[in-house]
N, C-alpha and C. Protein backbone atom coordinates (compact mmCIF):
# COMPACT_ATOMS: atom_id res chain seq x y z
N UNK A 1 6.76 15.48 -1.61
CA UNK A 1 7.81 15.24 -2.58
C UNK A 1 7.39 14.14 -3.57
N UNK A 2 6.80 13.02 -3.15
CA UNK A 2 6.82 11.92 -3.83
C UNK A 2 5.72 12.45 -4.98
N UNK A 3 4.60 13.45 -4.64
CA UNK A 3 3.48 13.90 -5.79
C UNK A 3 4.24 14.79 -6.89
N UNK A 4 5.42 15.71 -5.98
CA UNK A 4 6.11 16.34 -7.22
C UNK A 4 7.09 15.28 -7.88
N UNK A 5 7.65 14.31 -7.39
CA UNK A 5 8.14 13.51 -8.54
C UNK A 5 7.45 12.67 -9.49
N UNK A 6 6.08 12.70 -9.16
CA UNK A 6 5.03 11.16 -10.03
C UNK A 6 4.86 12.87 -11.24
N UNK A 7 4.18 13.94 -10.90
CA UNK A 7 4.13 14.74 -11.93
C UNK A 7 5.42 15.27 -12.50
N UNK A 8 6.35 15.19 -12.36
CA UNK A 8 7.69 15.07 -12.68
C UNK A 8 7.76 14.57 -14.01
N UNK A 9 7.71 13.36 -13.69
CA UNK A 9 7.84 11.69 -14.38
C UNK A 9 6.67 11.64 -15.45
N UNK A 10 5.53 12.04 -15.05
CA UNK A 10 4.40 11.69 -15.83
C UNK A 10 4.19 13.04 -16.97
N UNK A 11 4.80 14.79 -16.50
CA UNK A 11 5.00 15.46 -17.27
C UNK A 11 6.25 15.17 -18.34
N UNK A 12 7.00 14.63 -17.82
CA UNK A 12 8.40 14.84 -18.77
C UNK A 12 8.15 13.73 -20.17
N UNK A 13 6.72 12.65 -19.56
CA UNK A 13 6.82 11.78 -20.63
C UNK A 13 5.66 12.14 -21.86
N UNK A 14 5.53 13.37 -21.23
CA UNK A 14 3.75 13.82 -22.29
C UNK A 14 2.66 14.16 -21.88
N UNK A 15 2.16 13.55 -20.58
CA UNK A 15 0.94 13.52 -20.08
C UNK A 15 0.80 14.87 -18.70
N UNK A 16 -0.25 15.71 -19.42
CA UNK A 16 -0.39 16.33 -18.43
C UNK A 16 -1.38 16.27 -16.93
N UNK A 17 -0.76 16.98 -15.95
CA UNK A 17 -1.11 16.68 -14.74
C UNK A 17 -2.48 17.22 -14.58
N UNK A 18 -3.54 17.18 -13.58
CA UNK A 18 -4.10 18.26 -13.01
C UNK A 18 -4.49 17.75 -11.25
N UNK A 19 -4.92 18.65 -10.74
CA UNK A 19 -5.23 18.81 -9.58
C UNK A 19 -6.04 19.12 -8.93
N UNK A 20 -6.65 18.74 -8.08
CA UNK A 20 -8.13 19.70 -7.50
C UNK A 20 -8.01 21.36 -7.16
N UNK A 21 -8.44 22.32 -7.40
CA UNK A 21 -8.40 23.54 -6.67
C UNK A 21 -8.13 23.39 -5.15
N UNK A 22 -9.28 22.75 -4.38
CA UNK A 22 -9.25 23.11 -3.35
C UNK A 22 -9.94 21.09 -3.08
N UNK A 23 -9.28 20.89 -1.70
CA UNK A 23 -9.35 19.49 -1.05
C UNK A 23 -10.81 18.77 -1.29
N UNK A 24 -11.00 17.26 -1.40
CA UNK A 24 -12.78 17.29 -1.40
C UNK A 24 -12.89 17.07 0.54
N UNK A 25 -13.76 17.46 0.85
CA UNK A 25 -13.40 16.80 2.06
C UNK A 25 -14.11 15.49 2.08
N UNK A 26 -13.25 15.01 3.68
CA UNK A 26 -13.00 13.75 3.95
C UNK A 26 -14.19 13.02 3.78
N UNK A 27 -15.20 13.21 4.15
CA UNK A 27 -16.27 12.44 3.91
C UNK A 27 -17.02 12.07 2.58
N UNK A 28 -16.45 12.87 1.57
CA UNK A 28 -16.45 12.19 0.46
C UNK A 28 -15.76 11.99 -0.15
N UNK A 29 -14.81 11.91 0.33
CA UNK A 29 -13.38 10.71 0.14
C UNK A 29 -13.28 8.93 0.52
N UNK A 30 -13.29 8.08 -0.74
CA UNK A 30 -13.58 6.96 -0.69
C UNK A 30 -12.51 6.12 -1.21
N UNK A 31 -11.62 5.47 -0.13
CA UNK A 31 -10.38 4.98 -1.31
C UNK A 31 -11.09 3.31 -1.86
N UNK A 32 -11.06 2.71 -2.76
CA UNK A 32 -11.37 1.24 -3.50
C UNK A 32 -10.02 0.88 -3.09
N UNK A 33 -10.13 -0.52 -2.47
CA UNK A 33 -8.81 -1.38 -2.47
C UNK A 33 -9.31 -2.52 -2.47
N UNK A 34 -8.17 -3.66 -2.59
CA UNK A 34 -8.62 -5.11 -2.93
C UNK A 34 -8.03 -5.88 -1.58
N UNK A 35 -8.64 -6.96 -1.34
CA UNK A 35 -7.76 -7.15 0.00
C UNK A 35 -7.10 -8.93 -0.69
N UNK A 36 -6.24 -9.06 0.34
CA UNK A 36 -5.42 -10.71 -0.02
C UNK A 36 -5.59 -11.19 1.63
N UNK A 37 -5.59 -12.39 1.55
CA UNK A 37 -4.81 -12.97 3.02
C UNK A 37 -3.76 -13.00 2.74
N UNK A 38 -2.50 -12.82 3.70
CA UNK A 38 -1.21 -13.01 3.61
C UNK A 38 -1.25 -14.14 3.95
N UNK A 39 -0.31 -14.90 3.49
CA UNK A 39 -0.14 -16.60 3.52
C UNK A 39 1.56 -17.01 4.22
N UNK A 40 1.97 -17.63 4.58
CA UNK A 40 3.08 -17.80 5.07
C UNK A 40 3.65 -19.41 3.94
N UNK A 41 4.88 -19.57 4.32
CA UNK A 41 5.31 -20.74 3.38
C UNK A 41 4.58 -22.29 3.76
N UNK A 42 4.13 -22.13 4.56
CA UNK A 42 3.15 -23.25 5.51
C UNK A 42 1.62 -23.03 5.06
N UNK A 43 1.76 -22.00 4.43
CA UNK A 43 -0.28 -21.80 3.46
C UNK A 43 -0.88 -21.30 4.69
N UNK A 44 -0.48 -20.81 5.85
CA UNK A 44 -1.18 -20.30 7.15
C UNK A 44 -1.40 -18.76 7.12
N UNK A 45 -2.70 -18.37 7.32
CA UNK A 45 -2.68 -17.00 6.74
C UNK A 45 -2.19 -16.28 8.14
N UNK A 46 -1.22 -15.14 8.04
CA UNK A 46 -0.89 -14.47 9.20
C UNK A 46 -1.47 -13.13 8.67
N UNK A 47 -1.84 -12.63 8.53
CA UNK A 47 -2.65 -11.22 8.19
C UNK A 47 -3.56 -11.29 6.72
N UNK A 48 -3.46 -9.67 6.53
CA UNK A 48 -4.51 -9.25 5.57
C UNK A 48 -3.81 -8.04 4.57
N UNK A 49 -3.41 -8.54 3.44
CA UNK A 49 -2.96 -7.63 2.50
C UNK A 49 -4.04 -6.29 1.93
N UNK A 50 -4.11 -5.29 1.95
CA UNK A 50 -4.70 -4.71 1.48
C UNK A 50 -4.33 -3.56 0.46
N UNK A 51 -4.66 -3.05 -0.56
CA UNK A 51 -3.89 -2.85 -1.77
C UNK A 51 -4.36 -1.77 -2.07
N UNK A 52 -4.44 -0.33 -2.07
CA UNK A 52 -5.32 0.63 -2.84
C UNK A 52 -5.68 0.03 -4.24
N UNK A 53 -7.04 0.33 -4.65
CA UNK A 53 -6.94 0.67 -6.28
C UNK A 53 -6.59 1.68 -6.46
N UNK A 54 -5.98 1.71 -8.15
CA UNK A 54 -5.43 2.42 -8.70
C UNK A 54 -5.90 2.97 -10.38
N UNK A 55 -6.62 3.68 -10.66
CA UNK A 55 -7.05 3.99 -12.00
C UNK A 55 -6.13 3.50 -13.14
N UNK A 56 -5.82 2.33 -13.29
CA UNK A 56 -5.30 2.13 -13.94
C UNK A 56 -5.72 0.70 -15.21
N UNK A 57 -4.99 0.29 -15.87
CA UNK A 57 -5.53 -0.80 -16.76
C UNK A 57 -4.95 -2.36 -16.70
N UNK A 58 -5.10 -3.38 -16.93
CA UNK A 58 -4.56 -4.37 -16.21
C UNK A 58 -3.37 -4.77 -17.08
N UNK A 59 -2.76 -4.27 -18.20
CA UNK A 59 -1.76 -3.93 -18.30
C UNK A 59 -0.63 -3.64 -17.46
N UNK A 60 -0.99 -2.73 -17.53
CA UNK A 60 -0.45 -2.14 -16.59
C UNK A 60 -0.19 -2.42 -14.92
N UNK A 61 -1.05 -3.11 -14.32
CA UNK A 61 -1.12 -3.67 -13.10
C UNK A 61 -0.09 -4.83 -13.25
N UNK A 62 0.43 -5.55 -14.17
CA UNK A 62 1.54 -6.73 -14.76
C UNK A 62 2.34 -6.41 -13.65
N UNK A 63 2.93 -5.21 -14.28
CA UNK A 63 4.84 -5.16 -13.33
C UNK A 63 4.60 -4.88 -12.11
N UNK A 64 3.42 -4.10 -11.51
CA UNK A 64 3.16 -4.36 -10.21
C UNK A 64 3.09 -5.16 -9.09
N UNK A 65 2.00 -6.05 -9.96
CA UNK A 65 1.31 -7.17 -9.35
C UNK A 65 2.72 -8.10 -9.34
N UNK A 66 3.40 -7.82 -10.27
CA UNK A 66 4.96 -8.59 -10.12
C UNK A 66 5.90 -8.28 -9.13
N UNK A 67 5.97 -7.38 -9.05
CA UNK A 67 6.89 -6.58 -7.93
C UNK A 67 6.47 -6.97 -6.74
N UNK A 68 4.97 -6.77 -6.83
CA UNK A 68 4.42 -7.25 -4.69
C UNK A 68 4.86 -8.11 -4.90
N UNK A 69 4.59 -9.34 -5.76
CA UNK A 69 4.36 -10.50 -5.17
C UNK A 69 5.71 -10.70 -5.43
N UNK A 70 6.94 -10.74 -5.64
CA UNK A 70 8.72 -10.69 -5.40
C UNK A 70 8.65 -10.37 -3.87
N UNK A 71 8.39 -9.02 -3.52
CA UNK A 71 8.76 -8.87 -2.39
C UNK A 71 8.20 -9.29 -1.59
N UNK A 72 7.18 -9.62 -1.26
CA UNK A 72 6.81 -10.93 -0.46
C UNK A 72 7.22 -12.44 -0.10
N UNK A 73 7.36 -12.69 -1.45
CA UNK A 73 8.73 -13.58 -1.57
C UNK A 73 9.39 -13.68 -0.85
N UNK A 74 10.40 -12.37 -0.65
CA UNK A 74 11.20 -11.95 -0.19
C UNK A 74 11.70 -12.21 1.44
N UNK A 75 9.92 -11.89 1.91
CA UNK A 75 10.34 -12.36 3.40
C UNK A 75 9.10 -13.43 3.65
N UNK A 76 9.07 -14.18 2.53
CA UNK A 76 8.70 -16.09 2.85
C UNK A 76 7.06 -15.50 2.78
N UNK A 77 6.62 -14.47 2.14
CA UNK A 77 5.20 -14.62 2.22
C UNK A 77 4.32 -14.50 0.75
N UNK A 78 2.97 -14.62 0.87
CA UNK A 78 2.60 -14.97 -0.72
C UNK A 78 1.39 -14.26 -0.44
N UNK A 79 0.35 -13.58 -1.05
CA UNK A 79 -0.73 -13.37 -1.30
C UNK A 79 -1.96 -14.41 -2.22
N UNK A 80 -3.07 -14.46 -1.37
CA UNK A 80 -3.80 -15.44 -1.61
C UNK A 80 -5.25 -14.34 -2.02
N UNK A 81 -6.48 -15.07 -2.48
CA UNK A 81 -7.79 -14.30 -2.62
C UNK A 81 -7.85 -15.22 -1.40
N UNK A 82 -8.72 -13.79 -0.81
CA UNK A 82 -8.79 -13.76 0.73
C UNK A 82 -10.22 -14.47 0.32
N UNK A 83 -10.26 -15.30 1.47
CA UNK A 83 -11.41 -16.54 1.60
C UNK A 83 -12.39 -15.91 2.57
N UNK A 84 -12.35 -14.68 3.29
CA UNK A 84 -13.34 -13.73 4.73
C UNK A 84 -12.27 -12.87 5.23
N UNK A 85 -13.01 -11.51 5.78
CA UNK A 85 -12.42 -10.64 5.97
C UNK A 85 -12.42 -10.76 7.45
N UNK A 86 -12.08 -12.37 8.00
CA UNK A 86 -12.13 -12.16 9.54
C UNK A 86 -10.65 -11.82 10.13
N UNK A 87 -10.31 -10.73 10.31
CA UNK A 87 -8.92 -10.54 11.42
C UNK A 87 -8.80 -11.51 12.51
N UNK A 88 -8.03 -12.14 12.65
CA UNK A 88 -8.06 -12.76 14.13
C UNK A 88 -6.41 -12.02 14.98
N UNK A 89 -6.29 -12.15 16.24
CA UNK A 89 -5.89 -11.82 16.48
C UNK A 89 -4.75 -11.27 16.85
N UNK A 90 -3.66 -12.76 15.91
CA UNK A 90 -2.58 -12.29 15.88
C UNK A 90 -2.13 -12.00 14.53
N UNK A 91 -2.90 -11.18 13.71
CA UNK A 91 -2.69 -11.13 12.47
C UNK A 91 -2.30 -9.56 12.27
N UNK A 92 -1.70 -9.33 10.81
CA UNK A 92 -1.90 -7.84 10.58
C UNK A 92 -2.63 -7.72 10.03
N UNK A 93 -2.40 -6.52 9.50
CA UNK A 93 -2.81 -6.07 7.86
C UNK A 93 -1.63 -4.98 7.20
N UNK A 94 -1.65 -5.38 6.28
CA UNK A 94 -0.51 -4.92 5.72
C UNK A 94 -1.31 -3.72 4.53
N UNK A 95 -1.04 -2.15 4.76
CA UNK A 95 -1.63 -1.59 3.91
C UNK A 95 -0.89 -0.81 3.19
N UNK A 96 -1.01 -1.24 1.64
CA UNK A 96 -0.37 -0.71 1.01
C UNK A 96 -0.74 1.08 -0.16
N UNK A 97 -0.21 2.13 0.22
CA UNK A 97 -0.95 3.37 -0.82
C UNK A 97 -1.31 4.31 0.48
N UNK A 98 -0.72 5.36 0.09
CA UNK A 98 -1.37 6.78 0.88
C UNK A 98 -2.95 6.84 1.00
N UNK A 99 -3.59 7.01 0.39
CA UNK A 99 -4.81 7.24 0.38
C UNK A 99 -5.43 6.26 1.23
N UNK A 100 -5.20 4.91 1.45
CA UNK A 100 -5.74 3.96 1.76
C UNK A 100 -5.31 4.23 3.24
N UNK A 101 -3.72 3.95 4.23
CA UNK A 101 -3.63 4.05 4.69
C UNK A 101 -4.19 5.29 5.69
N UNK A 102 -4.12 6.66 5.00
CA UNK A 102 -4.73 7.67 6.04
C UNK A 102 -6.57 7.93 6.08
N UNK A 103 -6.82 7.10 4.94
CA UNK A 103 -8.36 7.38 5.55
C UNK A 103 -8.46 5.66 6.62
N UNK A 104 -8.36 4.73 6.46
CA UNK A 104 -8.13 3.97 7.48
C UNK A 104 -7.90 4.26 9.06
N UNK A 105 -6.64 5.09 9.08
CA UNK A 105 -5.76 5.60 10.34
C UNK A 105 -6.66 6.88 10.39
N UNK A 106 -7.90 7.53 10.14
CA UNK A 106 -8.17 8.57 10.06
C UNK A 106 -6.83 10.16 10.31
N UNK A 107 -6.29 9.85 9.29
CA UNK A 107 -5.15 11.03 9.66
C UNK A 107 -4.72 11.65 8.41
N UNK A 108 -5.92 11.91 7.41
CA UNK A 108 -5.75 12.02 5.96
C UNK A 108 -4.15 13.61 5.70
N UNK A 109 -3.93 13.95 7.01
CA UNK A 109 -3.04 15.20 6.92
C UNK A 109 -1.44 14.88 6.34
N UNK A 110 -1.24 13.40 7.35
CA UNK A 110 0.15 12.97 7.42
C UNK A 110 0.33 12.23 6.13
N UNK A 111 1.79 12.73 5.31
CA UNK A 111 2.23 11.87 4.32
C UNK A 111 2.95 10.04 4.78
N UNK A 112 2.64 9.86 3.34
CA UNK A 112 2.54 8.48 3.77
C UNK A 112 4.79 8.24 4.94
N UNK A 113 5.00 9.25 4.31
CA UNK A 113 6.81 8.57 5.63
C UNK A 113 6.36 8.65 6.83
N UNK A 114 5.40 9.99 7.18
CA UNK A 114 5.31 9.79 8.33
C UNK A 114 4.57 8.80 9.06
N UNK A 115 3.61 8.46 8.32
CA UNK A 115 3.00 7.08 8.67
C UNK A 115 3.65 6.18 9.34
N UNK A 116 4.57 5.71 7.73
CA UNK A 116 5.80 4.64 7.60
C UNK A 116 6.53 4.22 9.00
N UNK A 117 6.66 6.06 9.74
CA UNK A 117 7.68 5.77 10.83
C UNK A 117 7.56 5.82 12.06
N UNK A 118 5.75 5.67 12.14
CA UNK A 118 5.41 5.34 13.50
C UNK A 118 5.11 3.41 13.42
N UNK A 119 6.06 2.73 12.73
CA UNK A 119 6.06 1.67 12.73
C UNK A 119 4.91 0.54 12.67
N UNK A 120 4.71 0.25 13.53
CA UNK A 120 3.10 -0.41 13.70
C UNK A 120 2.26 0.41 14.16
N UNK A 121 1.02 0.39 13.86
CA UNK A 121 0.35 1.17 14.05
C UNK A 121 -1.00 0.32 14.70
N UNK A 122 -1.55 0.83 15.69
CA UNK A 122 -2.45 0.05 16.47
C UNK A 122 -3.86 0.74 16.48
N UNK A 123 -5.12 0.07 15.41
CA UNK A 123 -6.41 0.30 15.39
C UNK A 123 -7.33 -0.77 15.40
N UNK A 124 -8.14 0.03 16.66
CA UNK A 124 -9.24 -1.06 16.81
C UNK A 124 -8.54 -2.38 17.46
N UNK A 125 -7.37 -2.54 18.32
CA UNK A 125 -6.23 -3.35 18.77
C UNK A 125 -6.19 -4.55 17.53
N UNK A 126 -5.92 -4.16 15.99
CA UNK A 126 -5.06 -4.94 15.24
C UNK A 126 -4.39 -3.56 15.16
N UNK A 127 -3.24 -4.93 14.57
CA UNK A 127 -1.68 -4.36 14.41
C UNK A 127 -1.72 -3.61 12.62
N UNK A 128 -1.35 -2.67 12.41
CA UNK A 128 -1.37 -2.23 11.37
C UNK A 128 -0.16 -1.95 10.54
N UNK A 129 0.33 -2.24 9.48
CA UNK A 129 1.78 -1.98 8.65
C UNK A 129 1.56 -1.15 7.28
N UNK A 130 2.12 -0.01 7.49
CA UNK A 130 2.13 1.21 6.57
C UNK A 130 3.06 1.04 5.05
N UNK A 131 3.34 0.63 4.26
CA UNK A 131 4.11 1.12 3.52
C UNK A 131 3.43 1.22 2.08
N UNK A 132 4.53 1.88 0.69
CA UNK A 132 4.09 2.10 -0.38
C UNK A 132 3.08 1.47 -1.31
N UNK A 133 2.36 1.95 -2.38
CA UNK A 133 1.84 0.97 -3.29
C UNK A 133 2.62 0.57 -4.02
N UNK A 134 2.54 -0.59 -4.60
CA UNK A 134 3.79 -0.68 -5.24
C UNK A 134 4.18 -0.08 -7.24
N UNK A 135 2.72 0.60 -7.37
CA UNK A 135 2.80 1.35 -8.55
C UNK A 135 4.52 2.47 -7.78
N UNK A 136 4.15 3.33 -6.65
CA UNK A 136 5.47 3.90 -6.76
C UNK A 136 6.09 3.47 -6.52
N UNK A 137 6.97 2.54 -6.10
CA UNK A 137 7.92 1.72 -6.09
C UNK A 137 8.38 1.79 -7.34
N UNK A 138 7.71 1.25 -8.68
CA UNK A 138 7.95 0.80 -10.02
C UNK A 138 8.33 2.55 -10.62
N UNK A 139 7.28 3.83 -10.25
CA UNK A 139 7.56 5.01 -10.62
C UNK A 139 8.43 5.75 -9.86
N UNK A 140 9.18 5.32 -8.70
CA UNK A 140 10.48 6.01 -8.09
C UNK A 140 11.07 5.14 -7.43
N UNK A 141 11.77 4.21 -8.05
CA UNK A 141 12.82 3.22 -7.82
C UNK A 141 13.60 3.47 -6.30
N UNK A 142 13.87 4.39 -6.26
CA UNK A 142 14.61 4.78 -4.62
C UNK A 142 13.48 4.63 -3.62
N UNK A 143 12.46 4.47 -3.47
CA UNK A 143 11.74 3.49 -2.70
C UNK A 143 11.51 2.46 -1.96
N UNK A 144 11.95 1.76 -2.76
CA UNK A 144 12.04 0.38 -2.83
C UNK A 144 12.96 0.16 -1.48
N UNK A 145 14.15 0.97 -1.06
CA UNK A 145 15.13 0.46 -0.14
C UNK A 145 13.65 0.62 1.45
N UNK A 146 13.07 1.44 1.42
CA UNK A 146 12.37 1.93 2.08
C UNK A 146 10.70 0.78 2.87
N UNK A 147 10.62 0.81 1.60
CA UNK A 147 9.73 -0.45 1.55
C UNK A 147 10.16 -1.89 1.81
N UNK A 148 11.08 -2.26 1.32
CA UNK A 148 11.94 -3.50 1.98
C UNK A 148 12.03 -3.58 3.19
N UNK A 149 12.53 -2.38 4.22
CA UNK A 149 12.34 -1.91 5.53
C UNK A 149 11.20 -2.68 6.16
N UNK A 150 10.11 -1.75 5.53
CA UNK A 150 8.61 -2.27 6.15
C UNK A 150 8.22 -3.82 6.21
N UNK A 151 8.84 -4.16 4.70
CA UNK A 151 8.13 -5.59 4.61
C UNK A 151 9.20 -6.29 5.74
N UNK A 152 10.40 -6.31 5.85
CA UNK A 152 11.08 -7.20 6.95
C UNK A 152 10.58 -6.67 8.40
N UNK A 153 9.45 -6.12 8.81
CA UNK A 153 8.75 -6.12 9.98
C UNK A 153 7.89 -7.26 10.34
N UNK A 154 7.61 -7.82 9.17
CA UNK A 154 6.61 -9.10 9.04
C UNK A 154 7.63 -10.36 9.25
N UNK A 155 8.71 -10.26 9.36
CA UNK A 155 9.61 -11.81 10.05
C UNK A 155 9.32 -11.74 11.42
């Protein structure tokens, strides 16, 4: 649903869609993401933000990059440039974007709700947290109640 509403949205404003014929497979499937430490109001990093990239322009990344970092806010946390990609052990990672999440979780089949609603998700014994990028959030506003969800897992 959420792909027929982004081409929805992105047809109705001009721009046309396209699509692959047929799937690439998985192994040459490569998602780019950026990672953060999650920071707490104490500057103590409790996980690892991780962000799909997104073909997009840094323009454009503005209201985004605005939006995460609100809702983080939200439940007392901040994103930092991550200083090492060491997990320790009572940390998450917080992953944000379909693509990112199911090649991670190797489960490229399941859409990202169903992800969403096996709650934490446990790889490699870190704790893992599923929810939206926040480009859709900004492109389907009814989201957002959804994603709020996820992020108050991190109190």
């Amino acid at each position: 649903m959420q792909k027929f509403l982004t081409s929805y949205y992105l047809e109705a404003i001009g721009i046309q869609t396209w699509s692959l014929s047929k799937p690439l497979p998985i192994s040459a499937q490569t998602v780019d993401f950026e990672a953060y430490d999650l920071c707490n109001s104490a500057n103590e990093t409790i996980g690892k933000l991780c962000l799909e990239k997104l073909p997009i322009n840094a323009m454009q990344q503005a209201p985004f990059f605005k939006l995460l970092d609100a809702m983080l806010l939200a439940v007392q946390l901040k994103r930092v440039p991550m200083q090492d990609f060491v997990i320790r052990d009572n940390n998450i990672i917080l992953l944000m974007g379909q693509s990112l999440a199911q090649e991670i979780l190797n489960d490229s089949k399941q859409p990202l709700d169903e992800l969403r609603k096996r709650n934490i998700h446990v790889f490699e014994d870190k704790k893992l947290l599923v929810t939206y990028h926040p480009l859709d959030l900004l492109m389907t506003p009814i989201l957002k109640a959804k994603a709020w969800e996820d992020l108050k897992k991190l109190l």
